[in-house]
Protein backbone atom coordinates (compact mmCIF):
# COMPACT_ATOMS: atom_id res chain seq x y z
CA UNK A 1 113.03 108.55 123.17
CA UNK A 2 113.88 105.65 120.42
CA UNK A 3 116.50 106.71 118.78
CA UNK A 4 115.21 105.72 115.17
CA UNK A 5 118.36 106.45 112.68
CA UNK A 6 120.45 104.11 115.30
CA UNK A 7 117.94 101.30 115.16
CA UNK A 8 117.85 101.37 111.45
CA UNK A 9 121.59 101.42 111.30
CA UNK A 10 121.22 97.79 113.58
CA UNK A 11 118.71 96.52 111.19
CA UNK A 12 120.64 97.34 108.15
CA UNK A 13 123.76 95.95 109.75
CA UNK A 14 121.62 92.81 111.00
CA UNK A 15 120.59 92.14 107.24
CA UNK A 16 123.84 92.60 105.88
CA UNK A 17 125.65 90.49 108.47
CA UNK A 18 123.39 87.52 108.33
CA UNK A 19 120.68 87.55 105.63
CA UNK A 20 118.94 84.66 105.95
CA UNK A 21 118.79 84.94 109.88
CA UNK A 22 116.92 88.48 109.35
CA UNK A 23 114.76 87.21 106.19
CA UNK A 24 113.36 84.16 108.57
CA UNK A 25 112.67 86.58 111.95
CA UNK A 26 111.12 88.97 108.60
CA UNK A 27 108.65 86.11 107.64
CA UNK A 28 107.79 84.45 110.54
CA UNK A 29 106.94 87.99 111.73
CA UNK A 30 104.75 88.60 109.16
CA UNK A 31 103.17 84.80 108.95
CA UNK A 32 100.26 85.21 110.86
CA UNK A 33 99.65 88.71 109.16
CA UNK A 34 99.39 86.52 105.83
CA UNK A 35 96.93 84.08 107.65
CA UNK A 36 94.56 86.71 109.21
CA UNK A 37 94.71 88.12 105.59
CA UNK A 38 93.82 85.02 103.92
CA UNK A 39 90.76 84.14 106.48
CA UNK A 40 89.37 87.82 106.01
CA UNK A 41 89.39 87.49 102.74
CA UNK A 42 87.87 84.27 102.58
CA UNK A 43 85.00 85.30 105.00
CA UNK A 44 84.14 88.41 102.82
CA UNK A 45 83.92 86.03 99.78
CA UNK A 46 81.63 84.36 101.15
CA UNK A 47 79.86 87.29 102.11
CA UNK A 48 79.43 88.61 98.73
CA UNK A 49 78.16 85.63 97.03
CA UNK A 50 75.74 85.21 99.94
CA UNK A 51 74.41 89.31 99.64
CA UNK A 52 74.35 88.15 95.56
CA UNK A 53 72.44 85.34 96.15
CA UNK A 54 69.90 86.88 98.64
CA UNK A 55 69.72 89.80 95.48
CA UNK A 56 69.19 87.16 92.61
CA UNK A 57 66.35 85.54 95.09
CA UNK A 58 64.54 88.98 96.03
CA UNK A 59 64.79 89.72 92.26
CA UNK A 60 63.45 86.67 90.58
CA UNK A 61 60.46 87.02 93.56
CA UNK A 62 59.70 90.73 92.42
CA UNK A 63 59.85 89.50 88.83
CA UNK A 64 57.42 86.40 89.40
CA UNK A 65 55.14 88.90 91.17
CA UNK A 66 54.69 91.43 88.15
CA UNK A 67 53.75 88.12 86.27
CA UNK A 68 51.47 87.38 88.53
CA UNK A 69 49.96 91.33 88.64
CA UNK A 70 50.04 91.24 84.75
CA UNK A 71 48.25 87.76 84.85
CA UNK A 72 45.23 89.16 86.79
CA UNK A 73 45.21 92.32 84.51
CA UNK A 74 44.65 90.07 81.33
């Protein structure tokens, strides 16, 4: 079993002893979790103002269509 108290001892002793060695393993570590982040959220943008698009369409079509009822009616 990991031994969890002793490994955070190594890492605290790790940062202490050489800060900028643990702060660059610390961000290139997490780099690609910032790019994955970054592309997801770009793809869902683009997903919502596609779904609000599609919306605004279906809705100006429903609205041109009671014109068009109400035209006949008159």
């Amino acid at each position: 079993m990991i031994d969890v108290k002793a490994w955070a001892e190594y890492i605290v002793e790790w940062a202490a002893k050489d800060p900028y060695g643990f702060l660059t393993t610390v961000i290139l570590a997490l780099t690609p979790l910032f790019i994955a982040s970054a592309l997801l959220s770009w793809k869902l943008a683009k997903m919502i103002e596609a779904r609000d698009r599609e919306q605004k369409k279906k809705q100006r079509r429903q609205e041109n269509i009671a014109k068009a009822k109400r035209a006949k009616k008159d």
